[in-house]
N, C-alpha and C. Protein backbone atom coordinates (compact mmCIF):
# COMPACT_ATOMS: atom_id res chain seq x y z
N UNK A 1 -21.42 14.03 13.80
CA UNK A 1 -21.20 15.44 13.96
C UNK A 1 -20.44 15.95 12.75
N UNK A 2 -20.83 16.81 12.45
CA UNK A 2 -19.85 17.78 10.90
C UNK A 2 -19.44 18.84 11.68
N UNK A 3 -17.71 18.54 11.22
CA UNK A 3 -17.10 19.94 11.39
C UNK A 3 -17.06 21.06 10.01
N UNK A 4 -16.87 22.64 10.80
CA UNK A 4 -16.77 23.30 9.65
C UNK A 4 -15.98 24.65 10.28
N UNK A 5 -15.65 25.30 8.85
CA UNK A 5 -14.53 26.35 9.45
C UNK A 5 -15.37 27.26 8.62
N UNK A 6 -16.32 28.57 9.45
CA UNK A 6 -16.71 29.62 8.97
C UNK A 6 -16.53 31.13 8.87
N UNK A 7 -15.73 31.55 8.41
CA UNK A 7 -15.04 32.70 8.26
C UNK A 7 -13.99 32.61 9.20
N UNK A 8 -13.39 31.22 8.57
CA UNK A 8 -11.64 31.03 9.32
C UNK A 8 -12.06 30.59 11.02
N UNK A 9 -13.64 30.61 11.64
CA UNK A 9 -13.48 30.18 12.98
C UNK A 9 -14.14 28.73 12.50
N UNK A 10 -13.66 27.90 13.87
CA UNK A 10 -14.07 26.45 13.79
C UNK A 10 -15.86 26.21 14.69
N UNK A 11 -16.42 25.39 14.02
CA UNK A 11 -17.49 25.12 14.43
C UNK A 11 -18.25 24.18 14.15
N UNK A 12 -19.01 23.07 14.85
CA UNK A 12 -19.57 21.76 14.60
C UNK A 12 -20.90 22.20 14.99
N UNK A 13 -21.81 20.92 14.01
CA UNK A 13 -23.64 21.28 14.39
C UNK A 13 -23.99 19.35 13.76
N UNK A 14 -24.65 19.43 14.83
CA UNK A 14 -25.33 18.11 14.35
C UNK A 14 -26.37 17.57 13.01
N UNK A 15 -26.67 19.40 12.86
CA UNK A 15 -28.02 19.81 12.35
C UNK A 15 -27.08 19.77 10.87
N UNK A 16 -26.00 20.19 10.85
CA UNK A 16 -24.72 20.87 9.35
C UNK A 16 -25.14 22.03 9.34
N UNK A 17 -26.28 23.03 10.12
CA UNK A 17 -25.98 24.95 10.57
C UNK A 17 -24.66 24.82 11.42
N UNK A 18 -24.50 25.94 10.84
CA UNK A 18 -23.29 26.63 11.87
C UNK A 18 -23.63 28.00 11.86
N UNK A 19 -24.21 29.04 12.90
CA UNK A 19 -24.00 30.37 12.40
C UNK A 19 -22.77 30.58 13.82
N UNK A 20 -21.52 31.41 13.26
CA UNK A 20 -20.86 32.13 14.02
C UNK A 20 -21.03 33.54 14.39
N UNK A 21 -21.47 33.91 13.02
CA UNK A 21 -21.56 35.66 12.69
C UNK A 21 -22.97 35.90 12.15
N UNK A 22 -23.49 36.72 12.06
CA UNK A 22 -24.33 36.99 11.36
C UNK A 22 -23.92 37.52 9.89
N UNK A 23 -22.75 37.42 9.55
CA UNK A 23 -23.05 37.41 8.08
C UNK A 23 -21.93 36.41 7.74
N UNK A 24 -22.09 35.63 6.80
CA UNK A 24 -21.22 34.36 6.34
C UNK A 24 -20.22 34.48 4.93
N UNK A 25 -19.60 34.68 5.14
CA UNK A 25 -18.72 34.59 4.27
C UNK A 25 -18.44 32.85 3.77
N UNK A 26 -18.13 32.62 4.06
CA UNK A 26 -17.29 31.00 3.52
C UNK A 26 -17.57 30.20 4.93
N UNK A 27 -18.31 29.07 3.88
CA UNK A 27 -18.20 27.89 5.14
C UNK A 27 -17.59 26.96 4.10
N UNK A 28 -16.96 26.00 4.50
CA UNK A 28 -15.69 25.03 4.35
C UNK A 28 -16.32 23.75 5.15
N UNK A 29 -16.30 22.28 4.74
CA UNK A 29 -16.82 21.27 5.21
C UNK A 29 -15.54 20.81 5.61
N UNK A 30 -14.90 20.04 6.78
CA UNK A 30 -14.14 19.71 7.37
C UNK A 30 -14.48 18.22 7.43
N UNK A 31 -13.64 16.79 6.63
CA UNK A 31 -13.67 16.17 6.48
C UNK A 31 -12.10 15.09 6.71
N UNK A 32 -12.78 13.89 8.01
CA UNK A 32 -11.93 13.28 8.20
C UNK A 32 -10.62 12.96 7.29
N UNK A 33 -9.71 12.74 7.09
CA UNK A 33 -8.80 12.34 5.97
C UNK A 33 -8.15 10.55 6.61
N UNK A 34 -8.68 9.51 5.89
CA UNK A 34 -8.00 8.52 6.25
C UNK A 34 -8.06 7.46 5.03
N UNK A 35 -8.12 6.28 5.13
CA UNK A 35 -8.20 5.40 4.37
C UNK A 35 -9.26 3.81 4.41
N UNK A 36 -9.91 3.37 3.51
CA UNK A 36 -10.23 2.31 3.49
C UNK A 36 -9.83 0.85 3.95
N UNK A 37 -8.90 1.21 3.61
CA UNK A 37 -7.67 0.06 3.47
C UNK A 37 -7.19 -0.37 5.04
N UNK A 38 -7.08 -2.07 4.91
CA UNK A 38 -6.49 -2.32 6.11
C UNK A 38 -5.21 -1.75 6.57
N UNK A 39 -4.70 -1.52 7.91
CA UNK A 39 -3.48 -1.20 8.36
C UNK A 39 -2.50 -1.80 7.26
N UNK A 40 -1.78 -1.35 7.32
CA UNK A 40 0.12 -2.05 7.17
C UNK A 40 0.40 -2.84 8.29
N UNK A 41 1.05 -4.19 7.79
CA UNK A 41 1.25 -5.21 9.36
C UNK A 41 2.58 -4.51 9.67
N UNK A 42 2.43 -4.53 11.11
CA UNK A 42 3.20 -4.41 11.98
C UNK A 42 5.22 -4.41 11.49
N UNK A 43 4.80 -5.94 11.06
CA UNK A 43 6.04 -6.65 10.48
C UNK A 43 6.78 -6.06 9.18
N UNK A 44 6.33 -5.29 8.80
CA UNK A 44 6.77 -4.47 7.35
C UNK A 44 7.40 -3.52 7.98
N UNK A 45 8.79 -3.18 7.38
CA UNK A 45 9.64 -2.15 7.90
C UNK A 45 8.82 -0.87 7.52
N UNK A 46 9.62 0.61 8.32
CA UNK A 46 8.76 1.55 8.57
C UNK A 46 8.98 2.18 7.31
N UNK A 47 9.61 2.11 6.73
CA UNK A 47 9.95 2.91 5.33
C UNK A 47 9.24 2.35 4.11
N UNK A 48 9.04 0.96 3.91
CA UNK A 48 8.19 0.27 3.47
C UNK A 48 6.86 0.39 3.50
N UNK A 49 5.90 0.96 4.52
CA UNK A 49 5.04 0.81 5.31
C UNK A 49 4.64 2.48 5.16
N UNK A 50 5.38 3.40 4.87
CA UNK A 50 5.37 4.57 4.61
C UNK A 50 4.58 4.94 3.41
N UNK A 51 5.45 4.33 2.07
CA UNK A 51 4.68 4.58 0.61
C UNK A 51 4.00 3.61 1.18
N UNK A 52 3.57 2.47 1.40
CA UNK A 52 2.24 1.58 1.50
C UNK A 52 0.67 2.73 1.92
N UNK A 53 1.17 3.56 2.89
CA UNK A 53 0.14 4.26 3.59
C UNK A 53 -0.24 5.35 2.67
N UNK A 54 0.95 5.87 2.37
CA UNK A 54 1.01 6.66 1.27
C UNK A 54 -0.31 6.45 0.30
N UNK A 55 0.18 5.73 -0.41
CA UNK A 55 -0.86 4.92 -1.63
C UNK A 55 -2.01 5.09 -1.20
N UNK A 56 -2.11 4.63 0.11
CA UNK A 56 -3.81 4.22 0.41
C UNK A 56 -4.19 5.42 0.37
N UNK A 57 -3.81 6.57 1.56
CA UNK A 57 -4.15 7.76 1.85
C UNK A 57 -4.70 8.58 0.06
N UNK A 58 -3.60 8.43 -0.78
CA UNK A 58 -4.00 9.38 -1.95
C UNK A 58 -5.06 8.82 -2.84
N UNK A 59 -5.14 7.53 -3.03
CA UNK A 59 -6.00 6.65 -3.41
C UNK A 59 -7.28 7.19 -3.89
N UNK A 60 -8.34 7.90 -2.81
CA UNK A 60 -9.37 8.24 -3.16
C UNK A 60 -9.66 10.14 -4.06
N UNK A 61 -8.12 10.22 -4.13
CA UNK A 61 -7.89 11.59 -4.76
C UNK A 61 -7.62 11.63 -6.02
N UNK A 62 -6.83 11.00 -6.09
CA UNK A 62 -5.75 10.00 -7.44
C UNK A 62 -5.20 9.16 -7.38
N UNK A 63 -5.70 7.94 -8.22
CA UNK A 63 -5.08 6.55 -9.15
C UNK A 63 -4.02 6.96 -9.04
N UNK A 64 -3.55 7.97 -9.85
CA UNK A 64 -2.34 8.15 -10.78
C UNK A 64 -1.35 8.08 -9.44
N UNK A 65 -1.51 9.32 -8.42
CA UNK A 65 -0.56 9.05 -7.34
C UNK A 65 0.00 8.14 -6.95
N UNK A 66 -1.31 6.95 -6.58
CA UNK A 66 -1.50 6.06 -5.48
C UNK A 66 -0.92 4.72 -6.40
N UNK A 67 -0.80 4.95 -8.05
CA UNK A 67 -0.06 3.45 -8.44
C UNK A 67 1.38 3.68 -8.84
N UNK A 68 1.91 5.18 -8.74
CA UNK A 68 2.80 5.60 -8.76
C UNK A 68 4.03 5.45 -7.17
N UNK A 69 2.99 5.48 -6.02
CA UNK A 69 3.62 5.29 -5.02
C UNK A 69 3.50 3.45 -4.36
N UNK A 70 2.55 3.25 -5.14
CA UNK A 70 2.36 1.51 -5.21
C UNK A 70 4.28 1.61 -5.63
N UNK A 71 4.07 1.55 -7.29
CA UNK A 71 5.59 1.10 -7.38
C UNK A 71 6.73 1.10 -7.09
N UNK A 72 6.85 2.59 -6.37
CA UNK A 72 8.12 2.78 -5.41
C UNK A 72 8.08 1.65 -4.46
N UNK A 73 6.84 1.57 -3.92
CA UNK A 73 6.62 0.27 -2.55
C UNK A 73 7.15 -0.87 -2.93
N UNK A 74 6.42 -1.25 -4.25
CA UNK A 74 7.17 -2.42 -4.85
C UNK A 74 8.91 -2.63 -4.53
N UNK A 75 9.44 -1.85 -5.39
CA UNK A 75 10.73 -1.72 -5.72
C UNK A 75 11.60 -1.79 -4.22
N UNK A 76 10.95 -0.81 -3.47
CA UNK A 76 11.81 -1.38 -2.17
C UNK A 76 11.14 -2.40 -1.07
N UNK A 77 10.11 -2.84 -1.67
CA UNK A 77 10.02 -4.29 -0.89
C UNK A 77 10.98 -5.52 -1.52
N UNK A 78 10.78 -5.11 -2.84
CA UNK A 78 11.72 -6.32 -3.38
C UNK A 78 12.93 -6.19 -3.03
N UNK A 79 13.79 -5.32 -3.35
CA UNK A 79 15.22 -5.03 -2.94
C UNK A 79 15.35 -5.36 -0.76
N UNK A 80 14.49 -5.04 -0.58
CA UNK A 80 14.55 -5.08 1.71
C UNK A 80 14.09 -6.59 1.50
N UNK A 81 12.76 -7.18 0.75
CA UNK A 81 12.55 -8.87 1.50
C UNK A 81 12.85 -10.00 0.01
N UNK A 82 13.49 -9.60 -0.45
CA UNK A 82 13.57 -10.82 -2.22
C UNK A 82 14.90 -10.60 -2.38
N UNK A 83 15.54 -9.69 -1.61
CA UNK A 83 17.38 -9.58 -1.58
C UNK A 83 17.35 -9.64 -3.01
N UNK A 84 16.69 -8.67 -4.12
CA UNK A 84 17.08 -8.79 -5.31
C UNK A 84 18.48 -7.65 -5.73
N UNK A 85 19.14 -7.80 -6.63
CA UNK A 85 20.06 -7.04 -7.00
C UNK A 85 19.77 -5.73 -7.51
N UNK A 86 19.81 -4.45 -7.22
CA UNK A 86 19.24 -3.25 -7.65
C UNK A 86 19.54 -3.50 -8.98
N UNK A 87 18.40 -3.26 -9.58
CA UNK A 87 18.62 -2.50 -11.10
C UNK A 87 17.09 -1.79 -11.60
N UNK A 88 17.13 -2.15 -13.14
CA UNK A 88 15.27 -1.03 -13.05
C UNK A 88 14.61 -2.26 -12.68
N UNK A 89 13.58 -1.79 -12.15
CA UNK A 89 12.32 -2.72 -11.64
C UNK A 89 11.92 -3.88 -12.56
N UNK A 90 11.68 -3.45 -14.04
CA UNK A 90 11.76 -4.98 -14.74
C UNK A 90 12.43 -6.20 -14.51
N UNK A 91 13.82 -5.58 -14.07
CA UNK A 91 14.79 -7.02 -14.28
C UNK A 91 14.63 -7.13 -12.82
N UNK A 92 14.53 -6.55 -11.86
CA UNK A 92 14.15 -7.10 -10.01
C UNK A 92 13.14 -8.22 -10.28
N UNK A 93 11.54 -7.72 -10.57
CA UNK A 93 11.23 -8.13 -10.85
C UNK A 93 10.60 -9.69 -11.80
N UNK A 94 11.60 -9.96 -12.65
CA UNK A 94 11.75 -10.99 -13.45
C UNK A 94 12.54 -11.49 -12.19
N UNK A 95 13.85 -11.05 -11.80
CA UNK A 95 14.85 -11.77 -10.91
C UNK A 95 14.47 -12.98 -10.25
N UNK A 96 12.56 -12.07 -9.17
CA UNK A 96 11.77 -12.63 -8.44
C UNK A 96 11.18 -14.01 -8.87
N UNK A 97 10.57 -13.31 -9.96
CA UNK A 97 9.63 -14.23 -10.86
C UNK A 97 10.71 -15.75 -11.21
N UNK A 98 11.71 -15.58 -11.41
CA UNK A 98 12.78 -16.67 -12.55
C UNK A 98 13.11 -17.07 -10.56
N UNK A 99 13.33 -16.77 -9.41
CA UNK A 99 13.54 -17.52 -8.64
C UNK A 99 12.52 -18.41 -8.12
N UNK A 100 11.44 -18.37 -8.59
CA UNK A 100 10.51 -19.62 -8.19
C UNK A 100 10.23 -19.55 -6.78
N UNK A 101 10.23 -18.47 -6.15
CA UNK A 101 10.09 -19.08 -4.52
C UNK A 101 8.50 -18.18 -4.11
N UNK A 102 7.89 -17.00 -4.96
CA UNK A 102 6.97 -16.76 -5.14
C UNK A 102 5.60 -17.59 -5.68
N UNK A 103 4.53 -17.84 -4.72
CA UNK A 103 3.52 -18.20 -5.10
C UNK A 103 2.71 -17.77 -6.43
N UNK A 104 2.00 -18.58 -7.21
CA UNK A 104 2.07 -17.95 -8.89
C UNK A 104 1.03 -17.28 -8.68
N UNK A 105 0.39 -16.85 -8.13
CA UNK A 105 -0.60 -15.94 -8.59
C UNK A 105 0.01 -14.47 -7.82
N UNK A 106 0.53 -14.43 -7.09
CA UNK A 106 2.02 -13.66 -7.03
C UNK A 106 2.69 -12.97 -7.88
N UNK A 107 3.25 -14.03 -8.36
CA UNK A 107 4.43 -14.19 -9.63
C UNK A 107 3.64 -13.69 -10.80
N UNK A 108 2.18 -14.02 -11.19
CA UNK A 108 1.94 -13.28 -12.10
C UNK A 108 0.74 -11.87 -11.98
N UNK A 109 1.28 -11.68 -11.06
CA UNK A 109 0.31 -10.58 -10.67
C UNK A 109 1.41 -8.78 -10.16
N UNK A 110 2.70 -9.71 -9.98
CA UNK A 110 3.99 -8.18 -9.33
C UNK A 110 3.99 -7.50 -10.51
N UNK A 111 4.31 -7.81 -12.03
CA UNK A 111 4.06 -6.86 -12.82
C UNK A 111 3.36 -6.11 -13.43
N UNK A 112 2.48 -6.51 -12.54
CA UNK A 112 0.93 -5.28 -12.78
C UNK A 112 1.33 -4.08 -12.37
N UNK A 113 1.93 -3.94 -10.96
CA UNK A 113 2.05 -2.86 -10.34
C UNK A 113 3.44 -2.02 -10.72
N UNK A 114 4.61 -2.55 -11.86
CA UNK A 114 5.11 -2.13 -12.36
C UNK A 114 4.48 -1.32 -13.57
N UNK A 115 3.56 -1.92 -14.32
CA UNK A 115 2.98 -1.49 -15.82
C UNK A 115 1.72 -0.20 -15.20
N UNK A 116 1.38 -0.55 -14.11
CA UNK A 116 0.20 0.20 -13.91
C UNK A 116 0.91 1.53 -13.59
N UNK A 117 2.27 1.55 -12.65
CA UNK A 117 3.13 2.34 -12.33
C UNK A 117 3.73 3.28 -13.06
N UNK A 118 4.13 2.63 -14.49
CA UNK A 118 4.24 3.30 -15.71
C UNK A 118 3.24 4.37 -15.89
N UNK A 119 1.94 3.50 -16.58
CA UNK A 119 1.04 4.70 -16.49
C UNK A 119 0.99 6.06 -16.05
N UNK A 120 1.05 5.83 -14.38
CA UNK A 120 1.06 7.14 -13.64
C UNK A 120 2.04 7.77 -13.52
N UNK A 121 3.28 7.43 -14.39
CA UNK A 121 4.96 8.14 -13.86
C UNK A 121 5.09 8.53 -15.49
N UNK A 122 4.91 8.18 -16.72
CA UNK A 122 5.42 8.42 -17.70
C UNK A 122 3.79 8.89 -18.83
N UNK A 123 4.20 9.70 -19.56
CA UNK A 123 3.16 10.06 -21.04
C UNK A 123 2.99 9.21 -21.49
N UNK A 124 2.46 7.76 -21.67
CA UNK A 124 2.44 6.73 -22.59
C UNK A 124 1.00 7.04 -22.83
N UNK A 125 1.02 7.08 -24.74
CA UNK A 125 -0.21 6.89 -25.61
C UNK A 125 -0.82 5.75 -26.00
N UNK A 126 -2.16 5.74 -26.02
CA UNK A 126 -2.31 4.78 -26.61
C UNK A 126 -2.56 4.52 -28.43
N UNK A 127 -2.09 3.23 -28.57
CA UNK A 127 -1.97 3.35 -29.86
C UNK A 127 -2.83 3.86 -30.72
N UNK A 128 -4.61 3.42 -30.74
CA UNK A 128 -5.51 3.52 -30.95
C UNK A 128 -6.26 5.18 -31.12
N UNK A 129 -6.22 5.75 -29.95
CA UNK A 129 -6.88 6.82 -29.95
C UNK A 129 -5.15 8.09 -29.80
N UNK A 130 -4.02 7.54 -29.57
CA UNK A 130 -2.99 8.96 -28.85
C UNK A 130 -3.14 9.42 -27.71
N UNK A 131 -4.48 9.19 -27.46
CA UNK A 131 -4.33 9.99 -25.93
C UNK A 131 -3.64 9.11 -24.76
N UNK A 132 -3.42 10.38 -23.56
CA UNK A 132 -2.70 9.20 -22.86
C UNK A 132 -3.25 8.49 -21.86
N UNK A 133 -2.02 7.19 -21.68
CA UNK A 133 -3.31 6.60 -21.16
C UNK A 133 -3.39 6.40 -19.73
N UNK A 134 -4.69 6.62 -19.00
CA UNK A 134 -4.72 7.10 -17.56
C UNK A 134 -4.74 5.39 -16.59
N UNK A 135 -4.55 5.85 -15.33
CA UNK A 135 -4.77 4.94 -14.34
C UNK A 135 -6.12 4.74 -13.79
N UNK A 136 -6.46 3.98 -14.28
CA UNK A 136 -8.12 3.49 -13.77
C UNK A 136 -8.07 3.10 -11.92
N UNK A 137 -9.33 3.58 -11.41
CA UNK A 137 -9.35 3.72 -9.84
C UNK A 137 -9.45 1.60 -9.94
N UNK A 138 -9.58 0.94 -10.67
CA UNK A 138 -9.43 -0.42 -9.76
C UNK A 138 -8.06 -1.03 -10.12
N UNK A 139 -7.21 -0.51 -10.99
CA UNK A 139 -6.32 -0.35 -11.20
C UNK A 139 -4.94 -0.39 -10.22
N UNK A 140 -5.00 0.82 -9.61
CA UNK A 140 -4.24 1.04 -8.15
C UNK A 140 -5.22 0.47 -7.22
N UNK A 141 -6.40 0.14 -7.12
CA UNK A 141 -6.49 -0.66 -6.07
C UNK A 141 -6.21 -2.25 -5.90
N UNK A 142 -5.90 -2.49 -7.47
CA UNK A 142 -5.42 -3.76 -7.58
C UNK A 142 -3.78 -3.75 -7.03
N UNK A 143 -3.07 -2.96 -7.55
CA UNK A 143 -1.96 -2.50 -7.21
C UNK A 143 -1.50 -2.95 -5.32
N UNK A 144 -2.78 -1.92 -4.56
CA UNK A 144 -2.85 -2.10 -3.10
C UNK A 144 -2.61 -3.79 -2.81
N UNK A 145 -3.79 -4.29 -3.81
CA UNK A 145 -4.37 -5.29 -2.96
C UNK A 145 -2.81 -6.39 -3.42
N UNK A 146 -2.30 -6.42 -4.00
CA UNK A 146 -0.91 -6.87 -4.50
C UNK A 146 0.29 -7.05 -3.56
N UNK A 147 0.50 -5.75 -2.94
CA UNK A 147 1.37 -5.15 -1.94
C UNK A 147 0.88 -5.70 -0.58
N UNK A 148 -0.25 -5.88 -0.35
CA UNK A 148 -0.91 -6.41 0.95
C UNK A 148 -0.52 -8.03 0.78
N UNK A 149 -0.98 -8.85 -0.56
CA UNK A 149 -0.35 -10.00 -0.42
C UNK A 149 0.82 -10.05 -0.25
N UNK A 150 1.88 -9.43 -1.06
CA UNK A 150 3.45 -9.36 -0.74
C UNK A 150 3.77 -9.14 0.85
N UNK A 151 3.47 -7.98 1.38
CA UNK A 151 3.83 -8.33 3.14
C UNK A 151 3.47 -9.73 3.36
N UNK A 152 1.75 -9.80 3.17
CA UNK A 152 1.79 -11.22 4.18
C UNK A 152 2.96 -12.24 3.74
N UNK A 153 2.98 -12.09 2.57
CA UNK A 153 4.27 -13.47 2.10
C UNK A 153 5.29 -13.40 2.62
N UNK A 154 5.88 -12.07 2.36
CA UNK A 154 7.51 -11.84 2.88
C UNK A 154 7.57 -11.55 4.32
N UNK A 155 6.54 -10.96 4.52
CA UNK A 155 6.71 -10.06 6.07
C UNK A 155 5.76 -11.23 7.17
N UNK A 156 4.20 -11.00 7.65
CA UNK A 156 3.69 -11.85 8.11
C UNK A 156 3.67 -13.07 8.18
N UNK A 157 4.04 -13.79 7.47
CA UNK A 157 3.74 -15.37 7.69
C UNK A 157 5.09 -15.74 8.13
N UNK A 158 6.41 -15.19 7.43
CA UNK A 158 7.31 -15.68 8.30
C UNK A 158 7.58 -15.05 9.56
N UNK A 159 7.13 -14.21 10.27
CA UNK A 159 7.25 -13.61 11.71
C UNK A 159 6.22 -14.98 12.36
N UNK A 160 5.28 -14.97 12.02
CA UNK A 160 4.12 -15.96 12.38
C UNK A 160 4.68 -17.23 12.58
N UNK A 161 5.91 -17.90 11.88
CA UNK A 161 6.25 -19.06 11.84
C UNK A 161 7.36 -19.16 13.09
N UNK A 162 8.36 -17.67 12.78
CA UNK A 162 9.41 -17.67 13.71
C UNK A 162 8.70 -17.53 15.89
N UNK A 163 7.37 -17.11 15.19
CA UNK A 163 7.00 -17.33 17.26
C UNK A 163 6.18 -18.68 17.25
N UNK A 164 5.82 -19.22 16.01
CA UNK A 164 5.31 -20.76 16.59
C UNK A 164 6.32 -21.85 16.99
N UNK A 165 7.60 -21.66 16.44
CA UNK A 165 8.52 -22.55 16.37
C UNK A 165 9.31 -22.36 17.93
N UNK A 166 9.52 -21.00 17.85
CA UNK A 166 9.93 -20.24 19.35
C UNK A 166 9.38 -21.43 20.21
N UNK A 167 7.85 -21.22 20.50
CA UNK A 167 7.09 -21.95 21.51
C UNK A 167 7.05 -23.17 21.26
N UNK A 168 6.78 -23.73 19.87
CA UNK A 168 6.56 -25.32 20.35
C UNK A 168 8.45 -25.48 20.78
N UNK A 169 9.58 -24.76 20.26
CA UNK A 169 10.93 -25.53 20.80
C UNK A 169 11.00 -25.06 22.31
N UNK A 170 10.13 -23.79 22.96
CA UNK A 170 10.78 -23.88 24.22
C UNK A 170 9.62 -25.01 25.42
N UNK A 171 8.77 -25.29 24.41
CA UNK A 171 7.68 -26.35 24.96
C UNK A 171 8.64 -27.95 24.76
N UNK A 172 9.61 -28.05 23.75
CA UNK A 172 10.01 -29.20 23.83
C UNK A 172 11.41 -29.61 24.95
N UNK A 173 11.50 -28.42 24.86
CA UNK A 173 12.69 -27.87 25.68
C UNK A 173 12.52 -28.16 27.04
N UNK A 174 11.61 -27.78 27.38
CA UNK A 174 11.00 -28.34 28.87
C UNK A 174 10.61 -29.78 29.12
N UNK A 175 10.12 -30.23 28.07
CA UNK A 175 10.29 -31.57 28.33
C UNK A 175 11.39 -32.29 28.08
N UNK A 176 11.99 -31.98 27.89
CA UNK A 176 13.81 -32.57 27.93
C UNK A 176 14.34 -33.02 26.23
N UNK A 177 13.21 -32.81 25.10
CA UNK A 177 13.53 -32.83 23.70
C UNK A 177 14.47 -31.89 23.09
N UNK A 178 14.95 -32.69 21.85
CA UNK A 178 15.81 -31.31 21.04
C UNK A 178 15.25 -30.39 20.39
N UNK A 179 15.16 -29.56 20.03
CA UNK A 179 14.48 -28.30 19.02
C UNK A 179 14.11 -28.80 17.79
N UNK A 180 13.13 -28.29 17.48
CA UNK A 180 12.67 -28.72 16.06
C UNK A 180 14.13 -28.47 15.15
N UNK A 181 13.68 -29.73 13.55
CA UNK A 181 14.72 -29.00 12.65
C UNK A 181 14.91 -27.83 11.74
């Protein structure tokens, strides 16, 4: 079904006619607004989970937005699940990277979404031609797909671990064992 708004009244046609009036001024196509992109897990705080949606939502409008609000995501995922020390995102970042507890394709993949971030937040030229230089659409979707691994790492897999352990210790528990270590 297509919705449409024709001279400011609302109206759907299976056919995409709509007559309200006999004379038409403006018809307007009324189009779902959502995203491609899988949910945000559960397990990701709501503020976190906010620019995540963010991103996706602007995504198919503008790169530039969507790797711009990628990096805010970044920055306070790292600071809420990597307990890094505030400072600019480079040195969080490295912080992460130099603690080794990130998986490497991880580790070399978080400063994408800082550099790509750049792009969309600052005038940077390129050397070659001066002009500046833009955020390519696979770009921020690389960005997305970045941020989606980071929850599962920080957020999902350890919620996932803390209810298997739950059950197998209250399963050992019943049989008269001690708790896992």
């Amino acid at each position: 079904m297509n919705l449409y708004l024709v001279n400011g009244n609302a109206g759907n046609s299976q056919s995409g006619l709509v007559i309200i009036e006999n004379t038409i001024k403006s018809v307007i196509a009324i189009r779902p607004f959502g995203s491609n992109r899988p949910p945000c897990p559960q397990e990701v705080p709501e503020s976190i989970a906010l620019d995540y949606r963010e991103a996706c939502l602007v995504f198919p409008f503008s790169s530039k937005a969507s790797a711009a609000l990628s990096r805010r995501c970044l920055q306070n995922l790292l600071r809420d699940a990597a307990k890094v020390k505030p400072s600019d995102l480079s040195k969080e970042i490295q912080e992460v990277i130099d603690s080794g507890k990130l998986p490497s394709q991880l580790g070399d993949s978080i400063d994408a979404i800082r550099n790509i971030g750049n792009f969309a937040a600052h005038p940077i030229k390129g050397k070659s031609t001066g002009e500046i230089v833009d955020v390519e659409p696979e770009e921020a979707e690389w960005n997305l797909d970045v941020l989606e691994s980071l929850f599962d790492f920080y957020y999902v897999q350890p919620a996932k671990v803390v209810k298997k352990r739950e059950a197998l210790n209250a399963k050992l528990s019943e049989a008269g064992k001690p708790p896992m270590k």
